[in-house]
C-alpha atoms as a PDB file:
ATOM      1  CA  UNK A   1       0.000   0.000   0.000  1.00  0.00           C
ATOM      2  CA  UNK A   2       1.327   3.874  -0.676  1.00  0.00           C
ATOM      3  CA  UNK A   3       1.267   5.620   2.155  1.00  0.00           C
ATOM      4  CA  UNK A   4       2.218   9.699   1.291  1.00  0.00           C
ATOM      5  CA  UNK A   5       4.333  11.510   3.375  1.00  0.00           C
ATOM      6  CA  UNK A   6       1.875  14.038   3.919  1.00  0.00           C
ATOM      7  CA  UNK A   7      -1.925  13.861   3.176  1.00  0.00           C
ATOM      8  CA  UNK A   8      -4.343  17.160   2.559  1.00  0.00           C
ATOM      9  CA  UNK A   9      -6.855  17.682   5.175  1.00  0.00           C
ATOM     10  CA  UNK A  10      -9.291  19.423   3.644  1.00  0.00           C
ATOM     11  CA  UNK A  11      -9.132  17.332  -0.256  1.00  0.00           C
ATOM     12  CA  UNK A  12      -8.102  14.031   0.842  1.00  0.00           C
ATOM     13  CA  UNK A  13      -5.437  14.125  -1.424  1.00  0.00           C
ATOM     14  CA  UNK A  14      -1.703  13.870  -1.657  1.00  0.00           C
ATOM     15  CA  UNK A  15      -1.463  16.755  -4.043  1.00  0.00           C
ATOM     16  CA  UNK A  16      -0.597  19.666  -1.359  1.00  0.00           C
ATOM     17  CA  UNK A  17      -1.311  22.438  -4.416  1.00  0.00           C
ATOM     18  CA  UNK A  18      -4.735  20.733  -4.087  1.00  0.00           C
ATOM     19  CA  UNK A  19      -5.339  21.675  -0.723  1.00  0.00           C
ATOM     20  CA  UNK A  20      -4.523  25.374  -1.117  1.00  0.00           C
ATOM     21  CA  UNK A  21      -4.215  26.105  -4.881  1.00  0.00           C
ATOM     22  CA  UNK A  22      -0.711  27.443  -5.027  1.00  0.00           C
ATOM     23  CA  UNK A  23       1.952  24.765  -4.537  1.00  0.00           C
ATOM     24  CA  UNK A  24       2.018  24.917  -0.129  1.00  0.00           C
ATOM     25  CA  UNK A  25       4.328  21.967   0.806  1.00  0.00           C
ATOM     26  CA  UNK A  26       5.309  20.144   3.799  1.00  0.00           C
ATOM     27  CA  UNK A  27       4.692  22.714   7.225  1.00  0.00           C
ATOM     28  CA  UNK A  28       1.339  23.665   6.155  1.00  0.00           C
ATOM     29  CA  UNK A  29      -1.169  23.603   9.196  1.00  0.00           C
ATOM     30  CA  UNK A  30      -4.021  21.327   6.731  1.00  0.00           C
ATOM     31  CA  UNK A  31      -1.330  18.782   5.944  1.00  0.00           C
ATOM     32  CA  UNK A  32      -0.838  15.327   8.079  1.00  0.00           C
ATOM     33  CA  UNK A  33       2.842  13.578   8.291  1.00  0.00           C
ATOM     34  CA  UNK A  34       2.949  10.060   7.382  1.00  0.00           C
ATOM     35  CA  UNK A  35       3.364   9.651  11.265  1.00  0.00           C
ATOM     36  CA  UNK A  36       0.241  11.967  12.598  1.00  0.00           C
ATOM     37  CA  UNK A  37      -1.598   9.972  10.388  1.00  0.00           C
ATOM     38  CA  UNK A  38      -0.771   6.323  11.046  1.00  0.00           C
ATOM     39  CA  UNK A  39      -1.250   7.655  14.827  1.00  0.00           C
ATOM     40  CA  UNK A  40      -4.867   8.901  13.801  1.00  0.00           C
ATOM     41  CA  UNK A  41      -5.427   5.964  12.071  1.00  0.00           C
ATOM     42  CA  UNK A  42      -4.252   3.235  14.701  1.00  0.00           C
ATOM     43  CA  UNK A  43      -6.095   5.311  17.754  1.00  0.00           C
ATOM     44  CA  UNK A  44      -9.031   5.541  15.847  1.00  0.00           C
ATOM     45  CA  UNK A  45      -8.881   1.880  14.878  1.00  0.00           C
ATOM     46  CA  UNK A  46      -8.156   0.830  18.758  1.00  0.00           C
ATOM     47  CA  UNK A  47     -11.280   3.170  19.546  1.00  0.00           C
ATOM     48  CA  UNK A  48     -13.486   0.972  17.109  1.00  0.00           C
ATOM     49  CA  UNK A  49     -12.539  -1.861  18.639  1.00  0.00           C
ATOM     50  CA  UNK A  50     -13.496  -0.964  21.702  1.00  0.00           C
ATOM     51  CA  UNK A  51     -16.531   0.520  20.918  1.00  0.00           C
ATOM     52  CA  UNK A  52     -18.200  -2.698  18.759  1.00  0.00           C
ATOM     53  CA  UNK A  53     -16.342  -4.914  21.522  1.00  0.00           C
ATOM     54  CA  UNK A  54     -18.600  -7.784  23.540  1.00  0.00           C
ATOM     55  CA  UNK A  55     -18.550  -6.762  27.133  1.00  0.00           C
ATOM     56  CA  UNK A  56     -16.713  -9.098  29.381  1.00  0.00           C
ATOM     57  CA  UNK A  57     -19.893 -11.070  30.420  1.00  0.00           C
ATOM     58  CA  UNK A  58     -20.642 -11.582  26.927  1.00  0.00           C
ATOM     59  CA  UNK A  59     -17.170 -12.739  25.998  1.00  0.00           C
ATOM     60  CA  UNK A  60     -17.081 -15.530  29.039  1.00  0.00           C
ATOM     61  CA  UNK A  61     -20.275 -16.792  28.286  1.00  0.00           C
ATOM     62  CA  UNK A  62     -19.403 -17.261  24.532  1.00  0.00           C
ATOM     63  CA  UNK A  63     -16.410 -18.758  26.027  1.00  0.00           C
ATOM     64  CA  UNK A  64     -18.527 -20.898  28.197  1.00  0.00           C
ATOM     65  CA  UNK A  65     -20.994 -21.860  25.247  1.00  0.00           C
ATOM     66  CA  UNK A  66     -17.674 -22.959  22.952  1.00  0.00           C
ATOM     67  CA  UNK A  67     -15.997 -24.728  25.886  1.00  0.00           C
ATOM     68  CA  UNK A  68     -18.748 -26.612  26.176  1.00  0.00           C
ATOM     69  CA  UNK A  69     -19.841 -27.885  22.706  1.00  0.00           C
ATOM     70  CA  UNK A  70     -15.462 -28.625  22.390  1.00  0.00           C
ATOM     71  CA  UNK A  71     -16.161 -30.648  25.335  1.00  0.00           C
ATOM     72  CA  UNK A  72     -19.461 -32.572  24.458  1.00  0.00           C
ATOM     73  CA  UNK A  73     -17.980 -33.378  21.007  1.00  0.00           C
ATOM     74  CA  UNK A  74     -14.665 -34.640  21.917  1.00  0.00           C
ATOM     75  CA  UNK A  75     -16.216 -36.627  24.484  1.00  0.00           C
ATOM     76  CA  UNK A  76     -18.218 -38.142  22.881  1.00  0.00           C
ATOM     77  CA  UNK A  77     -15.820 -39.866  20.523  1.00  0.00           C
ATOM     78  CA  UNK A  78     -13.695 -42.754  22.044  1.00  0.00           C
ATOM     79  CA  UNK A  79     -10.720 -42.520  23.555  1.00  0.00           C
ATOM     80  CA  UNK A  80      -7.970 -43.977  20.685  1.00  0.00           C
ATOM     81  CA  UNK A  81      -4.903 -42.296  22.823  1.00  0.00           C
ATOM     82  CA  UNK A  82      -2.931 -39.348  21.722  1.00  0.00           C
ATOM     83  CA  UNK A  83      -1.728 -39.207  18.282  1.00  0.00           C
ATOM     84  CA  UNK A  84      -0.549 -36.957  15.309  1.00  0.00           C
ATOM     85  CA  UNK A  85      -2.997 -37.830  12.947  1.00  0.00           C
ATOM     86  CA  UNK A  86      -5.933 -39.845  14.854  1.00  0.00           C
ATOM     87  CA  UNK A  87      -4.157 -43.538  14.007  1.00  0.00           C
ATOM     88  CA  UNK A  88      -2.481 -44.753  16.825  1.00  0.00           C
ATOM     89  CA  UNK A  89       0.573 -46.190  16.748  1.00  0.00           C
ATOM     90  CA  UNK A  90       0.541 -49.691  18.226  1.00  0.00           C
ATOM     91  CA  UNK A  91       4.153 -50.150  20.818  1.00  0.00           C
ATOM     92  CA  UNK A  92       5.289 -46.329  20.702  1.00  0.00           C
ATOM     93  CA  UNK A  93       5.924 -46.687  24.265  1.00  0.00           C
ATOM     94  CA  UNK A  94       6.454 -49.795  25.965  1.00  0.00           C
ATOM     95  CA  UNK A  95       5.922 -49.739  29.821  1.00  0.00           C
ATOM     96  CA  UNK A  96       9.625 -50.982  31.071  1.00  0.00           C
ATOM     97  CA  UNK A  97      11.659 -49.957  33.979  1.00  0.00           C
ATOM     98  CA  UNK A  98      13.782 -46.993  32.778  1.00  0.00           C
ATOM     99  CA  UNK A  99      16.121 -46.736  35.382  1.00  0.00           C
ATOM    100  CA  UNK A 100      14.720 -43.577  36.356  1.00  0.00           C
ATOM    101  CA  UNK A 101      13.778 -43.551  40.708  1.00  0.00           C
ATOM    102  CA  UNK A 102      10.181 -42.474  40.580  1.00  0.00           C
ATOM    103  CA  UNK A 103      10.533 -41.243  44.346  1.00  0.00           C
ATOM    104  CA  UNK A 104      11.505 -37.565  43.939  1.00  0.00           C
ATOM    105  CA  UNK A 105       8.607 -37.455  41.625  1.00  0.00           C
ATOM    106  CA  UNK A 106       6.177 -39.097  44.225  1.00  0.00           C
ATOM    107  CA  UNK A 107       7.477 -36.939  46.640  1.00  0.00           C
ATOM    108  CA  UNK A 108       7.268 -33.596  44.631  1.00  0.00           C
ATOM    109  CA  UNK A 109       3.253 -34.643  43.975  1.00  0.00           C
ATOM    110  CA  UNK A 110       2.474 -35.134  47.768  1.00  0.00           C
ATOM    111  CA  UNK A 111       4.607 -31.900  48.722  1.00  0.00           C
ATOM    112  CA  UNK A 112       1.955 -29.977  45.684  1.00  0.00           C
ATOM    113  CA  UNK A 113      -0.874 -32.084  47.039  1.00  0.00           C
ATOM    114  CA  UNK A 114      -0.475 -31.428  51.054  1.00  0.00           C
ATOM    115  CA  UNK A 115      -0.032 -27.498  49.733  1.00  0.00           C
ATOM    116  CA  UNK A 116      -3.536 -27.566  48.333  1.00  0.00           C
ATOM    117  CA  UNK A 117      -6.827 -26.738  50.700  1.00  0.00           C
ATOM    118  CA  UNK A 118      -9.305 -29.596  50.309  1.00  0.00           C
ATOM    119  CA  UNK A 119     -11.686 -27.490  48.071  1.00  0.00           C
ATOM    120  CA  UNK A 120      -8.214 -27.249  45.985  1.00  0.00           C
ATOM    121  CA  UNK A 121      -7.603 -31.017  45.656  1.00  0.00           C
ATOM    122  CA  UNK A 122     -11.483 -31.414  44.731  1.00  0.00           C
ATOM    123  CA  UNK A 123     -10.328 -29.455  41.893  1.00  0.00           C
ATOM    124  CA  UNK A 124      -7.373 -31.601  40.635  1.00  0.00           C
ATOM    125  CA  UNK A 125      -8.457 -34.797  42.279  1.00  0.00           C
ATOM    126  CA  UNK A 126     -10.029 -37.264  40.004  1.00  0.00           C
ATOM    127  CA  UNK A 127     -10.039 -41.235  39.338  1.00  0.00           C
ATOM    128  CA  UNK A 128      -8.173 -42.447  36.376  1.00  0.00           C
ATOM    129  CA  UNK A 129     -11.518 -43.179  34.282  1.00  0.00           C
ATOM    130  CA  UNK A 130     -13.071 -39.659  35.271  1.00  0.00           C
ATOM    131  CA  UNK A 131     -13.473 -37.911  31.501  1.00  0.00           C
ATOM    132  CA  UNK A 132     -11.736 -34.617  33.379  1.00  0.00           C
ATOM    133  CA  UNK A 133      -8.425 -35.461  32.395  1.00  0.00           C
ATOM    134  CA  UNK A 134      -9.845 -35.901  28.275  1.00  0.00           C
ATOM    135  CA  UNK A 135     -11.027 -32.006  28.728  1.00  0.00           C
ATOM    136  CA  UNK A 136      -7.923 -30.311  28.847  1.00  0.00           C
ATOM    137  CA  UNK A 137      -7.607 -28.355  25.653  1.00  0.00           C
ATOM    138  CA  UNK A 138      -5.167 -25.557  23.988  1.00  0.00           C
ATOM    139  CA  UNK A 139      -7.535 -23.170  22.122  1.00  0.00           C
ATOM    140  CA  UNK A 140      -8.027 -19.478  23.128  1.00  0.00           C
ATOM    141  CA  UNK A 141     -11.603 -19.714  24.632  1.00  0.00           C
ATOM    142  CA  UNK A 142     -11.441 -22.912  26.126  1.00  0.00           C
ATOM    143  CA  UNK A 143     -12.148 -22.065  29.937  1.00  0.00           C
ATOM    144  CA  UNK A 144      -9.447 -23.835  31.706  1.00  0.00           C
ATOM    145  CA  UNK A 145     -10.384 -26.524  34.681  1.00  0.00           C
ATOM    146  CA  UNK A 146      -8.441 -27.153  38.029  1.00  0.00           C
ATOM    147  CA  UNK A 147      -6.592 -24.684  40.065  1.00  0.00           C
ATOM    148  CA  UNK A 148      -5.079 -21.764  38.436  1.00  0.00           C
ATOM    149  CA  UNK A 149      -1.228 -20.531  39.429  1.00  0.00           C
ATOM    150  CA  UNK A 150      -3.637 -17.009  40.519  1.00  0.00           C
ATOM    151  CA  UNK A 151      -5.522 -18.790  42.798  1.00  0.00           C
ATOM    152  CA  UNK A 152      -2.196 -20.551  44.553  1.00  0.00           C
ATOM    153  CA  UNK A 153      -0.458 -18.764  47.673  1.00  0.00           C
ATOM    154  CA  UNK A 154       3.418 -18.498  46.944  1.00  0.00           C
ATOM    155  CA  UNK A 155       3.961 -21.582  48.621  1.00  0.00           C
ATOM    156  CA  UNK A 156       1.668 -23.595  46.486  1.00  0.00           C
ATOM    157  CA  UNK A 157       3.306 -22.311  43.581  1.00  0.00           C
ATOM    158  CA  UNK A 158       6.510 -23.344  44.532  1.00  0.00           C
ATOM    159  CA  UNK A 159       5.266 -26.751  45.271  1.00  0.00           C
ATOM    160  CA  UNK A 160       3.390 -27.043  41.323  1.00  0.00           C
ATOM    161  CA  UNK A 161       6.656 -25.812  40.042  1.00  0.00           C
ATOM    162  CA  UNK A 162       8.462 -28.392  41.691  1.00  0.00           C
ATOM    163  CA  UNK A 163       6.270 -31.104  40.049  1.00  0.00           C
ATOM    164  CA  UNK A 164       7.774 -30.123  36.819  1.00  0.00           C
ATOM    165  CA  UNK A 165      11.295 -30.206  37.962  1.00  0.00           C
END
């Protein structure tokens, strides 16, 4: 797109002679710089925004209303496993001992666990055939589930972040 280094006010043109008939250039009180312009234009677009926006209570229940069709659809379908392209891949990963001690991991999980308040762990908390763990998802409206890091004390924190040490 051409963009003009200055733009006539009054004409809408790039033609300064336009805007006053004999020739004024660059300084002229009718004429925009490139800059005033792209700052009139980018305010004024930020402004629009805001003013056609959804209020906040309309954007979380939209949210709500997509978070739950994602969830009733994927759902519904059976659990195959994870894969790449919905085949799965029979013996990608063998259970074996690795060699790996499991205990600072078990430890790290009760030290997160005994941080949490009970209504907390109802959060989090689930048996291994519950459908909550299927729900997590990585799309912009999904409303997330569990505890959020906002809703931890410092302490708690500490203890989630040691989970992923």
């Amino acid at each position: 797109m051409f963009m003009p280094n200055e733009f006539c006010v009054k004409h809408h043109s790039r033609d300064a002679s336009q805007c006053h008939g004999d020739g004024a250039q660059a300084g002229s009180r009718d004429l925009l710089s490139r800059r005033d312009f792209l700052t009139v234009l980018i305010a004024g677009s930020l402004l629009a925004r805001n003013a056609f926006a959804q209020t906040p209570e309309d954007t979380r229940a939209r949210f709500r209303r997509m978070s739950e069709e994602a969830e009733r659809s994927g759902l519904a379908e059976p659990f195959k496993g994870i894969t790449a392209n919905g085949k799965v891949v029979e013996g990608l990963f063998p259970i074996k001992s690795t060699g790996v001690a499991t205990a600072p991991v078990r430890h790290a999980a009760e030290k997160f666990l005994s941080s949490l308040t009970g209504e907390q762990r109802g959060k989090i908390s689930f048996p291994i055939d519950d459908p909550e763990w299927r729900k997590w998802m990585n799309q912009h409206f999904y409303l997330r589930q569990g505890v959020s890091f906002g809703e931890m004390s410092e302490t708690q924190r500490q203890a989630a972040t040691g989970l992923l040490r």
